[in-house]
Each structure stands twice: as C-alpha cells, then as structure tokens.
N, C-alpha and C. Protein backbone atom coordinates (compact mmCIF):
# COMPACT_ATOMS: atom_id res chain seq x y z
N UNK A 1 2.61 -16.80 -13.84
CA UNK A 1 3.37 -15.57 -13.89
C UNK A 1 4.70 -15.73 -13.18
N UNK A 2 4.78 -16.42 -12.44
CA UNK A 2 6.43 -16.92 -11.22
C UNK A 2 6.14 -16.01 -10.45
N UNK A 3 7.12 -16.32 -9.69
CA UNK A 3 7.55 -15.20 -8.59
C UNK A 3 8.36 -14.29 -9.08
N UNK A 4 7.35 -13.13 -8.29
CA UNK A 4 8.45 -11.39 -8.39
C UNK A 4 8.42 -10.33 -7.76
N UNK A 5 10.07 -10.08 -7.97
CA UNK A 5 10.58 -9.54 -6.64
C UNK A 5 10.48 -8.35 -6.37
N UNK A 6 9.30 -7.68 -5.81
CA UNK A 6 8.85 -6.32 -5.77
C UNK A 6 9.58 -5.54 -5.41
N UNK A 7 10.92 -5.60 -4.40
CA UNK A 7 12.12 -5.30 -4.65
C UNK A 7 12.34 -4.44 -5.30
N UNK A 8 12.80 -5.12 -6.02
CA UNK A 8 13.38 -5.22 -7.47
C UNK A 8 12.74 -3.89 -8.28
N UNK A 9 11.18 -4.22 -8.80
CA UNK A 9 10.31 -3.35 -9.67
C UNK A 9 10.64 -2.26 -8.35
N UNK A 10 10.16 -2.39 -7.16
CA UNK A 10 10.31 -0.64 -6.19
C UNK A 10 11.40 0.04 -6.60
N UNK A 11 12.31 -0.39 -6.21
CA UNK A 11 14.15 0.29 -6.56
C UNK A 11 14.39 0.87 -7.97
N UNK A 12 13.90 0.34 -8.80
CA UNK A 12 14.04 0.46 -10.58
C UNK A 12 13.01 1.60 -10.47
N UNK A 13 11.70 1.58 -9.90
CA UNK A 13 10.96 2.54 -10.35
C UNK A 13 11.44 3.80 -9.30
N UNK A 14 12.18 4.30 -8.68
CA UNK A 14 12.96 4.92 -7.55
C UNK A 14 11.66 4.79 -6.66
N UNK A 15 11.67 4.02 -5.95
CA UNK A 15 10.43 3.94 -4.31
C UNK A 15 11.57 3.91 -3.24
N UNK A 16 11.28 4.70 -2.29
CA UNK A 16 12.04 4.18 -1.06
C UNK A 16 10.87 3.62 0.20
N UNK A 17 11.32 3.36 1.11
CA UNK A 17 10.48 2.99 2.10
C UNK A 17 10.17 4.30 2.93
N UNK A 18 9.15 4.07 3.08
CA UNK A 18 8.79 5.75 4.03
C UNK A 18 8.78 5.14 5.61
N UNK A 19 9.18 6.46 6.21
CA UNK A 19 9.80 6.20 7.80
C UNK A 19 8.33 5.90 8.22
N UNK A 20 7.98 6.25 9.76
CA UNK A 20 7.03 5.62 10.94
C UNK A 20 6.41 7.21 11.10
N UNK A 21 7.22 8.34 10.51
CA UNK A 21 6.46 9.51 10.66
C UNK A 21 5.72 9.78 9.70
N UNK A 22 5.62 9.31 8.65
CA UNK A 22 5.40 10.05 7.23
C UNK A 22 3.70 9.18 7.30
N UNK A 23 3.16 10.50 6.34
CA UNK A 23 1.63 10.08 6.05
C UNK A 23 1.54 9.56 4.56
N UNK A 24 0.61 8.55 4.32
CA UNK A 24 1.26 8.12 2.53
C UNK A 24 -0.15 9.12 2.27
N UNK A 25 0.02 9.59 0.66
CA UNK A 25 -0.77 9.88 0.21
C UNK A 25 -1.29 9.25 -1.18
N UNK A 26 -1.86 9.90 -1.93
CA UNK A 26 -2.17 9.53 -3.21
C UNK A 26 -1.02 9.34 -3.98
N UNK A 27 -0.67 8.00 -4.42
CA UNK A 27 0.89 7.68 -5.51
C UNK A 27 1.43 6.84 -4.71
N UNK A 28 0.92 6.90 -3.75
CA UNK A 28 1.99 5.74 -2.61
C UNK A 28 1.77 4.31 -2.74
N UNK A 29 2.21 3.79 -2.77
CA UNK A 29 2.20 1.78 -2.64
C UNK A 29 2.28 1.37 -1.37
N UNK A 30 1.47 0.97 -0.95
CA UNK A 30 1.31 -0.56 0.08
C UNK A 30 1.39 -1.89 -0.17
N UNK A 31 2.53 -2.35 0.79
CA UNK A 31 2.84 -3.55 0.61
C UNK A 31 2.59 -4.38 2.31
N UNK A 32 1.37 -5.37 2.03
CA UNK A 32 1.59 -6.50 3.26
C UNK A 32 2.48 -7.32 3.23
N UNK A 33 2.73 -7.68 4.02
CA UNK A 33 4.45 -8.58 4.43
C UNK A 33 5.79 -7.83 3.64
N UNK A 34 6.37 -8.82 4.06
CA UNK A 34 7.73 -7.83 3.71
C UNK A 34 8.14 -8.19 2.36
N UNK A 35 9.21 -7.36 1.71
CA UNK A 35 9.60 -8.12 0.22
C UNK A 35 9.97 -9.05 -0.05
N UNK A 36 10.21 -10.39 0.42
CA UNK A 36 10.95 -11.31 0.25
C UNK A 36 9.71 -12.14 0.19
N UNK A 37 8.47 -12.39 1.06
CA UNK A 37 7.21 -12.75 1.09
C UNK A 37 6.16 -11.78 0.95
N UNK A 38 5.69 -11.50 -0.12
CA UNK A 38 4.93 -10.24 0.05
C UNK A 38 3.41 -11.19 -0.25
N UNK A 39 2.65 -10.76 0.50
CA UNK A 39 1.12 -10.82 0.51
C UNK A 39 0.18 -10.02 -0.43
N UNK A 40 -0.13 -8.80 -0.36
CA UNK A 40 -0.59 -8.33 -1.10
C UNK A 40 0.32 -6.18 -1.87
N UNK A 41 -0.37 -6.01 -2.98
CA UNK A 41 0.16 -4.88 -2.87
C UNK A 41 -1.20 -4.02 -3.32
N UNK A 42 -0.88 -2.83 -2.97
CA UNK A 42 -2.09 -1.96 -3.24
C UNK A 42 -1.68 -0.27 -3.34
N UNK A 43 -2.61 0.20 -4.22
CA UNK A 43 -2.28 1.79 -5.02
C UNK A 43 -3.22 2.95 -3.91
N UNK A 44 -2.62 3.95 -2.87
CA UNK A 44 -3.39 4.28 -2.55
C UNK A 44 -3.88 5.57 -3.07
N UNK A 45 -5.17 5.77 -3.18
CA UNK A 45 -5.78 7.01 -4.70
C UNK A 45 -6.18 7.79 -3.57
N UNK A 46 -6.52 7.91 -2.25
CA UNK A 46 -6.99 8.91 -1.50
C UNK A 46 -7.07 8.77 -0.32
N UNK A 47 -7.21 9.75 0.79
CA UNK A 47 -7.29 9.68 2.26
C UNK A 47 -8.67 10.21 2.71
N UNK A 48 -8.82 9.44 4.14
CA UNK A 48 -10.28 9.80 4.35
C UNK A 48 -10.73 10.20 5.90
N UNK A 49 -10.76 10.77 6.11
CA UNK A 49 -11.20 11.79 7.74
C UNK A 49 -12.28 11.27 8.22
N UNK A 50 -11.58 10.01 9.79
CA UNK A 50 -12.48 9.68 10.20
C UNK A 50 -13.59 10.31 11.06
N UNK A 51 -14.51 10.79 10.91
CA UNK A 51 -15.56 10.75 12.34
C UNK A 51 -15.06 12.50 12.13
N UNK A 52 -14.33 13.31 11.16
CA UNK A 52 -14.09 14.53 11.45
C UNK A 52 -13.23 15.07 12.21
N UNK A 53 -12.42 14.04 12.47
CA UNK A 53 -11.27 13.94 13.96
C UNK A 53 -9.79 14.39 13.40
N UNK A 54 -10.08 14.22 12.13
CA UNK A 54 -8.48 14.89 11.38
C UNK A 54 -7.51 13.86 11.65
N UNK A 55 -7.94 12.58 11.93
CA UNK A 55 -7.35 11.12 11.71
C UNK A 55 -7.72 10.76 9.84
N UNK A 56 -6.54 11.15 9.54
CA UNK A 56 -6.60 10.17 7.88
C UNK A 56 -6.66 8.60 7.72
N UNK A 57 -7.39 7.99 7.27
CA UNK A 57 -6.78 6.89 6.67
C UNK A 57 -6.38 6.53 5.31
N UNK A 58 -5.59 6.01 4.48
CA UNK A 58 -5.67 5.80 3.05
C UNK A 58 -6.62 4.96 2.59
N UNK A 59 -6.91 4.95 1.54
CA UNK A 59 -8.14 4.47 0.63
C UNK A 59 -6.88 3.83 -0.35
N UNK A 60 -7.01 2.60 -0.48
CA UNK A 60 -6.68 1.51 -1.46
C UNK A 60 -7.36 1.00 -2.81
N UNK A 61 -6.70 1.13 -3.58
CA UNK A 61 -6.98 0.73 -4.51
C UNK A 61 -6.42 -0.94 -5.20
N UNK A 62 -6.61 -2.23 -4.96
CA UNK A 62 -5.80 -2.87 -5.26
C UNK A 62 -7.38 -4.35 -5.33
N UNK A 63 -6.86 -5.48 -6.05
CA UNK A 63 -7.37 -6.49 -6.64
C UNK A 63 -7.40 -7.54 -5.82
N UNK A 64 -7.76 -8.62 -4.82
CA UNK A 64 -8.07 -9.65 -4.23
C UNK A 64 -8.22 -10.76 -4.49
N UNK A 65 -7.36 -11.36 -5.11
CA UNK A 65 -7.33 -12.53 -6.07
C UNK A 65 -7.44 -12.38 -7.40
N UNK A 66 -8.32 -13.53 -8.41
CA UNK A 66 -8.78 -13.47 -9.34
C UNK A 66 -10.21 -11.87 -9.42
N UNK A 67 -10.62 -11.83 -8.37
CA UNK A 67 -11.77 -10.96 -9.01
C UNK A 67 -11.54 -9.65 -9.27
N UNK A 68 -12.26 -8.63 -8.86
CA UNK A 68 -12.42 -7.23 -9.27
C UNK A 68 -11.61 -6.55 -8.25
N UNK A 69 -11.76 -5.39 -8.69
CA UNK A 69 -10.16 -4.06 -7.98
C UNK A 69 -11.11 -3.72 -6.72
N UNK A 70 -11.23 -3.71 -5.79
CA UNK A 70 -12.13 -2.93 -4.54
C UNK A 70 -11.11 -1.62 -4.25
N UNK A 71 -12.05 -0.77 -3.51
CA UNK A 71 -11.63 0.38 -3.32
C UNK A 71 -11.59 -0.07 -1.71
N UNK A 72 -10.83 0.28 -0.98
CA UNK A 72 -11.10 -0.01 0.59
C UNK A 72 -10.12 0.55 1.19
N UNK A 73 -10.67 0.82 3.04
CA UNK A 73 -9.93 1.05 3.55
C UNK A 73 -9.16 0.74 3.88
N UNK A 74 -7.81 1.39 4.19
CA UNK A 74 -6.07 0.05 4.49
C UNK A 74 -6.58 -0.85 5.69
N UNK A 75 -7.93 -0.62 6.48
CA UNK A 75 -7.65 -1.46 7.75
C UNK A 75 -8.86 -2.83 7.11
N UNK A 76 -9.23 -2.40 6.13
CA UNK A 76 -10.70 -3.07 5.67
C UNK A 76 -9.70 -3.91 4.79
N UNK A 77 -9.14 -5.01 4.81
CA UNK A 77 -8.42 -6.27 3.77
C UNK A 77 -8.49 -7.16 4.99
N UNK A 78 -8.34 -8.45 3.58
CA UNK A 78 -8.25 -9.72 4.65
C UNK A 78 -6.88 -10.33 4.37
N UNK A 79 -5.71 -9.28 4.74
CA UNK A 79 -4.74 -9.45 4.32
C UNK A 79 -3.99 -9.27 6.51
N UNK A 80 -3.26 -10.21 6.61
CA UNK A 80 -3.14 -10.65 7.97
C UNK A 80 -1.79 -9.40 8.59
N UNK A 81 -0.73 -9.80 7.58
CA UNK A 81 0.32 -8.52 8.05
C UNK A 81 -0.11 -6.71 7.66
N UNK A 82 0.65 -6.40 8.72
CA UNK A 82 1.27 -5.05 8.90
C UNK A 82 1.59 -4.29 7.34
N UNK A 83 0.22 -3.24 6.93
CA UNK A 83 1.19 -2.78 5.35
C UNK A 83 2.43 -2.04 5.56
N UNK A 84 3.07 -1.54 5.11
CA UNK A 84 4.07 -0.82 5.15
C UNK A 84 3.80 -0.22 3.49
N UNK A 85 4.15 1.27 3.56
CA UNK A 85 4.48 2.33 2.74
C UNK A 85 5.74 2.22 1.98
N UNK A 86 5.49 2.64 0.70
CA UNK A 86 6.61 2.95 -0.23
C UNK A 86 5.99 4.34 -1.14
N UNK A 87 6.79 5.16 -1.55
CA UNK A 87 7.14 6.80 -2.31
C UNK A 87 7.89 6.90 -3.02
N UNK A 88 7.45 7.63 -4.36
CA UNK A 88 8.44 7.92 -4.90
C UNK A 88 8.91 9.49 -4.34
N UNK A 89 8.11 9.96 -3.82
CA UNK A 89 8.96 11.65 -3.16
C UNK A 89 9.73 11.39 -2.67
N UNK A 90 10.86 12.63 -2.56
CA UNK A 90 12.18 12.78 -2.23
C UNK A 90 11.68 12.70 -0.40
C-alpha cells in the first residue's frame, strides 16, 4: 500500500487537532505517534464511565495488524505512544 500521509487525508477531510481540554467523542480519530510517524489510527464509536466516577474513557474502534477490528479501551492497545485526538467539529 506505501506510505501515507495521514496529514494529508486529516486536512482534506477538514480534522483539526483537538486542544488538551476537549473530550473526544463518537466521530473522533485517534492517532498514536505523531503524523510524520504514525503508529496506529483508530475510530472512536463511544465513551465509557469508569467505576461510576464520571471519568470517561473512549472506546476504539480500530484493526491490529493483519487480523480483526477489536473494540477497546484507548488505554487497552499495545500501541507504545501518547494518542492524540483529531475532529471534525468546529
């Protein structure tokens, strides 16, 4: 497939980067490492209330190689960097 520059597809599809305040929700993209080396990317479809504490986490939707799509939590990957958020909301 080559290399590609997610960049690129974010900006074209209007994504911006969401700040350090913002909560992602359902529609949002996660990306491990940064764009230039990106690790993995992932669709997040829902948030989930830990322990009842009104701490969200996102629920991922995204593929792990060759095999099947897992549903997981953003802290549950064996993906080493920091995700960072992307939105298409204003």
């Amino acid at each position: 497939m080559g290399d590609v520059d997610i960049s690129t597809l974010l900006n074209d599809d209007g994504y911006r980067l969401m700040s350090a305040g913002e909560s992602p929700v359902p529609g949002d993209t996660v990306v491990w490492g940064n764009l230039i080396d990106v690790e993995h990317v992932g669709l997040i479809v829902d948030t989930e209330d830990l322990l009842g504490l009104n701490l969200t986490l996102p629920v991922v939707l995204s593929q792990w190689g060759p095999g099947p799509e897992y549903l997981h939590l953003i802290g549950d990957s064996p993906f080493e960097e920091e995700p960072v958020y992307y939105t298409e909301r204003p």
